[in-house]
C-alpha atoms as a PDB file:
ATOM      1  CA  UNK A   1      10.731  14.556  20.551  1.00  0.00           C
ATOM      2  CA  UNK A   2       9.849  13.122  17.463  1.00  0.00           C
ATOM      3  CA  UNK A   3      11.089  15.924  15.337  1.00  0.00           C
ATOM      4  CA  UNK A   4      14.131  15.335  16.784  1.00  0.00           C
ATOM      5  CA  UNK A   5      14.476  11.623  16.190  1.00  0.00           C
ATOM      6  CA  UNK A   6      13.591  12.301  12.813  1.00  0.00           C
ATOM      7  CA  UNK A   7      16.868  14.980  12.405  1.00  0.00           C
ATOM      8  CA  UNK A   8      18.503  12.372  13.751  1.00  0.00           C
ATOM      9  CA  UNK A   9      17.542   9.505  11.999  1.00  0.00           C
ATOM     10  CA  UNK A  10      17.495  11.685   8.410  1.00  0.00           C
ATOM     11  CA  UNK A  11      15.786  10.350   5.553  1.00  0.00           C
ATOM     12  CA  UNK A  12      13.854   7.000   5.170  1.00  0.00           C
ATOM     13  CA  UNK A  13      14.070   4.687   2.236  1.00  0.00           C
ATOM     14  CA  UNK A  14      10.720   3.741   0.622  1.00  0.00           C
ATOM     15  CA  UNK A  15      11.530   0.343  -1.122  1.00  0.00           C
ATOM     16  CA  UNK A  16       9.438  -0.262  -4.374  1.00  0.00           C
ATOM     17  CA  UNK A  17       8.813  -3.843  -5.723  1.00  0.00           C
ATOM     18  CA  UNK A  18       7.430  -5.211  -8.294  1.00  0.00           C
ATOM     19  CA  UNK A  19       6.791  -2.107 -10.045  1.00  0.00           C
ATOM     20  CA  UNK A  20       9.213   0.078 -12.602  1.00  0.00           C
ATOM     21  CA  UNK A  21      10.731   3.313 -10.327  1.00  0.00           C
ATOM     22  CA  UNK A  22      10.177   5.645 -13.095  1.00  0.00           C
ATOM     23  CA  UNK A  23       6.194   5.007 -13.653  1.00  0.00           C
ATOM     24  CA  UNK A  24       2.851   6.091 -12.528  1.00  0.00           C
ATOM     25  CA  UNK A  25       2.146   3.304 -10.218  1.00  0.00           C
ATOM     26  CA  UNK A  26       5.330   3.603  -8.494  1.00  0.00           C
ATOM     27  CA  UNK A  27       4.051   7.231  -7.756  1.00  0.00           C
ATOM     28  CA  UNK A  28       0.835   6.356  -6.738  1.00  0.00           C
ATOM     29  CA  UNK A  29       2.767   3.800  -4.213  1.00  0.00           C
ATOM     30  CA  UNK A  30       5.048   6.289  -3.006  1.00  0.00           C
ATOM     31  CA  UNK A  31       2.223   9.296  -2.636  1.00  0.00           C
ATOM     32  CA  UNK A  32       0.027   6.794  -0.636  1.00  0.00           C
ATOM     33  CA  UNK A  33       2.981   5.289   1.554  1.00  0.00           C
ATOM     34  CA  UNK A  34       3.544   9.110   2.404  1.00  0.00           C
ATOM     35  CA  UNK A  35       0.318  10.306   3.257  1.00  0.00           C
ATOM     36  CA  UNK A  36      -0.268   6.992   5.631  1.00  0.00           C
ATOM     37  CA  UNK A  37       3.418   8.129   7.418  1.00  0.00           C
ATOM     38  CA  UNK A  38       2.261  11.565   7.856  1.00  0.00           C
ATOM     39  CA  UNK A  39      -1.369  10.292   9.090  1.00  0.00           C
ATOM     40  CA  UNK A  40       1.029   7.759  11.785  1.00  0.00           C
ATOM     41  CA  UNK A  41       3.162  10.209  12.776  1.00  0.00           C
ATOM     42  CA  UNK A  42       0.736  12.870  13.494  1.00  0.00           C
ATOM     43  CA  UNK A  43       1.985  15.337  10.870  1.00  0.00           C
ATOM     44  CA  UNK A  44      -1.426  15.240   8.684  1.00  0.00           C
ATOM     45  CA  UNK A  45      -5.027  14.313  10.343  1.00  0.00           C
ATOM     46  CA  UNK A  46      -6.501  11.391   8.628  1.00  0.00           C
ATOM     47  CA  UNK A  47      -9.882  13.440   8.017  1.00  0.00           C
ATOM     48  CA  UNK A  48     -11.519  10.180   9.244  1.00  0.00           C
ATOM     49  CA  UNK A  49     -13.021   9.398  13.061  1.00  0.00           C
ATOM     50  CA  UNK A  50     -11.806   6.537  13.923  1.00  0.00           C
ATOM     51  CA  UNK A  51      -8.496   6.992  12.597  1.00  0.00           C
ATOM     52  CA  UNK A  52      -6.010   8.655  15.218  1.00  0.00           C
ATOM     53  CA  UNK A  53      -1.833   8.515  14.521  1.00  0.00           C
ATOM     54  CA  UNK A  54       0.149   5.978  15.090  1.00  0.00           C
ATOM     55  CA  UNK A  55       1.853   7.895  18.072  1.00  0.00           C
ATOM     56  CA  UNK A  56      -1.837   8.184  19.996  1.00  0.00           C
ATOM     57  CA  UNK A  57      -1.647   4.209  20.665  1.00  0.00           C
ATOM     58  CA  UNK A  58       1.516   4.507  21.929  1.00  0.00           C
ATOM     59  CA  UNK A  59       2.761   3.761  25.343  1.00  0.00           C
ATOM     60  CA  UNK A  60       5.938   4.889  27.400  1.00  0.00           C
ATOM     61  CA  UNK A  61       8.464   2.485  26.805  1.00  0.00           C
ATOM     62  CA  UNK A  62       7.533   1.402  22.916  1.00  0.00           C
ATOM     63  CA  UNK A  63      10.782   2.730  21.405  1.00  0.00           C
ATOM     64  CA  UNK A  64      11.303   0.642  18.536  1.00  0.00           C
ATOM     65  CA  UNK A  65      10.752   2.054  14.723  1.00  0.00           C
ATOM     66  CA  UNK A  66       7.926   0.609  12.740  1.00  0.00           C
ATOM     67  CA  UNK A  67       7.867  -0.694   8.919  1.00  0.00           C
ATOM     68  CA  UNK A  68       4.658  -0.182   7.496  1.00  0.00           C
ATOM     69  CA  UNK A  69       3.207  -1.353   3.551  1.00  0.00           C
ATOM     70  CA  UNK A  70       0.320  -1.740   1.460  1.00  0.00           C
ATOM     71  CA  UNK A  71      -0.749  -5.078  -0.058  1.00  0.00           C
ATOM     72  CA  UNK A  72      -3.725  -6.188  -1.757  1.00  0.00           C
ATOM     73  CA  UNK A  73      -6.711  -7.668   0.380  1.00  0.00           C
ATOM     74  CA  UNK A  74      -9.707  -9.422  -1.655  1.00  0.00           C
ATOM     75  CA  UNK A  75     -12.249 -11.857  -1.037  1.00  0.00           C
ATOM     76  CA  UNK A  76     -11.812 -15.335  -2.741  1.00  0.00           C
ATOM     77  CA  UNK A  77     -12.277 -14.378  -6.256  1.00  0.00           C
ATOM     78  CA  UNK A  78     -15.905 -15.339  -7.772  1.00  0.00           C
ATOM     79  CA  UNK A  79     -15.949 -17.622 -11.041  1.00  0.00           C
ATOM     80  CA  UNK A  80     -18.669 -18.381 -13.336  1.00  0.00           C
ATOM     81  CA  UNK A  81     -19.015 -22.284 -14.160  1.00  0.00           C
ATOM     82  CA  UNK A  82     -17.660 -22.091 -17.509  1.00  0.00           C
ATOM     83  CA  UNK A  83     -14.621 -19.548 -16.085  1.00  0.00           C
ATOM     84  CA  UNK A  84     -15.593 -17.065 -18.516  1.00  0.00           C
ATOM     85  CA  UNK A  85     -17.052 -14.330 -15.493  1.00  0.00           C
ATOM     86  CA  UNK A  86     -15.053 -13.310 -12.460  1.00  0.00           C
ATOM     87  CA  UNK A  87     -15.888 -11.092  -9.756  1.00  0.00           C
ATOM     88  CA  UNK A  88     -13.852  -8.911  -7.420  1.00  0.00           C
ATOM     89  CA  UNK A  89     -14.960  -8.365  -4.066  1.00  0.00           C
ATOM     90  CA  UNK A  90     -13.381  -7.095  -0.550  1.00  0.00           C
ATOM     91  CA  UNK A  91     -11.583  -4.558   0.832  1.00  0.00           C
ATOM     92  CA  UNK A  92      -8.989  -4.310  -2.134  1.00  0.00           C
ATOM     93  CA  UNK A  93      -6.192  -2.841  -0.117  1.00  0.00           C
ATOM     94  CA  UNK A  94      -4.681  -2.945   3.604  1.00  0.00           C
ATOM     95  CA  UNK A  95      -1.725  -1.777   5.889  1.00  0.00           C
ATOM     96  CA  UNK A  96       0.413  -4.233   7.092  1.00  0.00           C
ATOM     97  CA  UNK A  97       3.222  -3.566   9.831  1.00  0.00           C
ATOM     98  CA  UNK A  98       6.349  -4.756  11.657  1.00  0.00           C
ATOM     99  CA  UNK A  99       7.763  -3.322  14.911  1.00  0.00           C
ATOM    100  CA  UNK A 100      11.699  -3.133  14.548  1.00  0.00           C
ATOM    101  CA  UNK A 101      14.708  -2.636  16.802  1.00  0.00           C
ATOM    102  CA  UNK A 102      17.867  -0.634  15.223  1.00  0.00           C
ATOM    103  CA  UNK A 103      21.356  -1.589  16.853  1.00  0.00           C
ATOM    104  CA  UNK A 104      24.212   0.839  17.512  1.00  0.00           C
ATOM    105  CA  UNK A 105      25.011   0.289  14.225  1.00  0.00           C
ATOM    106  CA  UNK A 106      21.952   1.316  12.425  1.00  0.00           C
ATOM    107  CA  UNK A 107      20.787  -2.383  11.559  1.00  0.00           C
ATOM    108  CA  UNK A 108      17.759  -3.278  11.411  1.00  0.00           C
ATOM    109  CA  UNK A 109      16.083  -5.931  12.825  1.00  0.00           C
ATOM    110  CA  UNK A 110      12.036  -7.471  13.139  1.00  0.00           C
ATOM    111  CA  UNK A 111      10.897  -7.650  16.478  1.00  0.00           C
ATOM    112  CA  UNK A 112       9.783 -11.104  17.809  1.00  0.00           C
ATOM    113  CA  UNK A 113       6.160  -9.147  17.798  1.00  0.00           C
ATOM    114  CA  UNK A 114       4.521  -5.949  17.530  1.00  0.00           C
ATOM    115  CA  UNK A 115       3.829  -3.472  20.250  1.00  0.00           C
ATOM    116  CA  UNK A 116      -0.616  -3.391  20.869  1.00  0.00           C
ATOM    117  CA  UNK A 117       0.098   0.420  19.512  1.00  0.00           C
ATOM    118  CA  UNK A 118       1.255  -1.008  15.770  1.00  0.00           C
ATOM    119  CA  UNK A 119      -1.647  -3.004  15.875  1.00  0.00           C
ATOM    120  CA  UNK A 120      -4.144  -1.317  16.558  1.00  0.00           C
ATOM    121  CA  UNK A 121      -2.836   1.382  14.222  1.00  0.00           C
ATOM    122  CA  UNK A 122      -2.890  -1.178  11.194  1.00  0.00           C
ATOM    123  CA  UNK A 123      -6.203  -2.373  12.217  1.00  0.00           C
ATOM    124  CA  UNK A 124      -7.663   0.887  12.468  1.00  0.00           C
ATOM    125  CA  UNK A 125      -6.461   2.150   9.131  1.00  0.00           C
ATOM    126  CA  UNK A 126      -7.209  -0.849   7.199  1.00  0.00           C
ATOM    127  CA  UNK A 127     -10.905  -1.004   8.881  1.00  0.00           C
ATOM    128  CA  UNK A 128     -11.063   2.717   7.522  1.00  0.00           C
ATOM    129  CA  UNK A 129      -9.650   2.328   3.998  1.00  0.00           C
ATOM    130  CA  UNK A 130     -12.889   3.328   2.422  1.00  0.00           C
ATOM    131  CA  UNK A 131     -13.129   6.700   4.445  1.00  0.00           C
ATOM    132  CA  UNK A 132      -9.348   7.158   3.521  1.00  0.00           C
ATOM    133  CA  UNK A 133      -9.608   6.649   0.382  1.00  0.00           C
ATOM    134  CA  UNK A 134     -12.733   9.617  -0.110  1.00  0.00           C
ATOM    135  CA  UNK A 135     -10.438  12.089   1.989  1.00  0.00           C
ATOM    136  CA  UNK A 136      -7.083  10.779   0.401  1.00  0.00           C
ATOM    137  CA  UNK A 137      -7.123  10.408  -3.000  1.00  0.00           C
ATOM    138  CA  UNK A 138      -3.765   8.677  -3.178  1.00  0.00           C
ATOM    139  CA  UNK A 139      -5.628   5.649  -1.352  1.00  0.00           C
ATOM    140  CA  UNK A 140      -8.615   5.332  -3.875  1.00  0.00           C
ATOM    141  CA  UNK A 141      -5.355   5.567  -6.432  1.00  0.00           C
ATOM    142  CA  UNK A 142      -4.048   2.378  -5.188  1.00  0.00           C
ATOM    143  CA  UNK A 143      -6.756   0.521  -5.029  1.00  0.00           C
ATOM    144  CA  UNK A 144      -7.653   0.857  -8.459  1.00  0.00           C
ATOM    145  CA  UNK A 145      -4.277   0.108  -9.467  1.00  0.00           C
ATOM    146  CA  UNK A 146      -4.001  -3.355  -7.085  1.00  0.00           C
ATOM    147  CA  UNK A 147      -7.491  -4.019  -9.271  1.00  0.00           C
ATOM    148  CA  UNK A 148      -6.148  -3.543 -12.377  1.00  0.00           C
ATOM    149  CA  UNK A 149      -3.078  -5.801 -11.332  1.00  0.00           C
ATOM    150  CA  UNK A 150      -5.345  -8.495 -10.317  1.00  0.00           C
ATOM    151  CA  UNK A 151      -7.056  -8.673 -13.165  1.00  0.00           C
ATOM    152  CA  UNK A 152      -4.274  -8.825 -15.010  1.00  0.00           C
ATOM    153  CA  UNK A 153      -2.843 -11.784 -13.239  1.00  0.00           C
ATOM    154  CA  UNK A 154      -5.972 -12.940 -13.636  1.00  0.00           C
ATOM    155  CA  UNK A 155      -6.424 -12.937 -17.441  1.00  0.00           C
ATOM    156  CA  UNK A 156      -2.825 -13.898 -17.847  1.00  0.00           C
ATOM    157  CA  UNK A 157      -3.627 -17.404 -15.678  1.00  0.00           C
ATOM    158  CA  UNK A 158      -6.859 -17.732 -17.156  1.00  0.00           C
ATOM    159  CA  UNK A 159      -5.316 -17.307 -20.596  1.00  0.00           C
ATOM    160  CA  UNK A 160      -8.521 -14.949 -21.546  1.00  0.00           C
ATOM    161  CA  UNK A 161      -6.858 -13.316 -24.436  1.00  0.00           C
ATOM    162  CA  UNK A 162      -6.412 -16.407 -25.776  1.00  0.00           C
ATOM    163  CA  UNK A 163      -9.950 -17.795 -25.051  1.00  0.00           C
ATOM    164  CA  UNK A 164     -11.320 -14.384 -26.278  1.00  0.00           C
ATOM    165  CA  UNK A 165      -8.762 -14.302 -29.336  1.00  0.00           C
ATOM    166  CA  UNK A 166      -7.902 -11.153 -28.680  1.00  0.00           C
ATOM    167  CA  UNK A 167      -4.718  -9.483 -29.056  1.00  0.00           C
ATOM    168  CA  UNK A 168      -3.882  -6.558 -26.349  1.00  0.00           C
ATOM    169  CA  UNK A 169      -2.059  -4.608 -29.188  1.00  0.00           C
ATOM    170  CA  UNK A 170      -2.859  -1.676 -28.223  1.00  0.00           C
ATOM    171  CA  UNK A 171      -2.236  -1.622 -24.560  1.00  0.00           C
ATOM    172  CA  UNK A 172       1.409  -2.616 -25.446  1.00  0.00           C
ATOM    173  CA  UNK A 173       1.867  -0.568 -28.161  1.00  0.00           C
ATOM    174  CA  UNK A 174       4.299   2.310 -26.748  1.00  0.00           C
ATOM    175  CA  UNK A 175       3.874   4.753 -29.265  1.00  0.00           C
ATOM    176  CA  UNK A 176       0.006   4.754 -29.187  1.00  0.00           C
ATOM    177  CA  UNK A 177      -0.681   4.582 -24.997  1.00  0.00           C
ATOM    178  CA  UNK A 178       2.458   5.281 -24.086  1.00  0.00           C
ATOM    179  CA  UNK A 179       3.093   4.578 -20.292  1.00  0.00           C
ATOM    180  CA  UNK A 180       4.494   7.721 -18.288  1.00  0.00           C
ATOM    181  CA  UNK A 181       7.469   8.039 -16.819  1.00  0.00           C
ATOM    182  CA  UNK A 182       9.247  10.595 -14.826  1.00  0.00           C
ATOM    183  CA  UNK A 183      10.984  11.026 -11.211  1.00  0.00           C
ATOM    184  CA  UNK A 184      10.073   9.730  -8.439  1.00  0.00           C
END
């Protein structure tokens, strides 16, 4: 049935934000956002108990589509007194989802809720996020790259360069660490 729907349907759009299409990250989002599709529909086992697809929560009757994406998921960020230490701490990375209806015309619409199925999936996966990530490497991927973003953010509203008087040259020097780019 669901081969089928998905002849029928043809190919999905994965939306990228926030990040350039043409660079490593944008991979990493796109690799991970696969595997967790294939994991949902069934296609690939998640390799981690606990972790069933998407379709095994399902119930006759829940026929609408699901969006699913990956955002960042940290504790509240610990700061030294004199704001000169930070500390990460959490989960670092979770699924979130949205049931949807399509109309005749192929329009897309949020559901006033989602189906139990959809959540339990999301809460299943994101509860399992360190198992995924030691059987999916795309997983661990992401996570280190939603670290490196939130430091990042961090230094940049912290002003720690500055503080430090340090100069990131290098890092955004092209030529010497140039940042990869290629189809994705």
């Amino acid at each position: 049935i669901f081969d089928n729907m998905a002849r029928q349907m043809g190919r999905q759009v994965i939306t990228l934000n926030g990040v350039p299409r043409d660079c490593h990250f944008a991979m990493v989002l796109v690799e991970a956002d696969l595997r967790m599709k294939r994991i949902a529909l069934g296609k690939d086992p998640s390799g981690v108990k606990g972790v069933p697809s998407h379709l095994s929560f399902m119930r006759t009757g829940d026929g609408s589509l699901t969006r699913w994406w990956f955002v960042p998921l940290y504790d509240p960020i610990g700061i030294s007194e004199d704001r000169t230490r930070f500390q990460l701490s959490g989960q670092r990375l979770q699924l979130l989802g949205q049931d949807e209806y399509t109309s005749f015309l192929g329009q897309r619409s949020a559901a006033p809720s989602n189906k139990l199925g959809t959540t339990k999936f999301v809460k299943e996966f994101t509860d399992h996020i360190p198992q995924l990530a030691e059987v999916h490497p795309a997983f661990a991927e992401l996570q280190n790259l939603f670290d490196i973003s939130v430091l990042v953010a961090l230094m940049k509203r912290e002003q720690l360069p500055q503080k430090a008087n340090w100069q990131p040259s290098l890092l955004l020097d092209d030529e010497k660490v140039p940042v990869l780019r290629g189809p994705v």
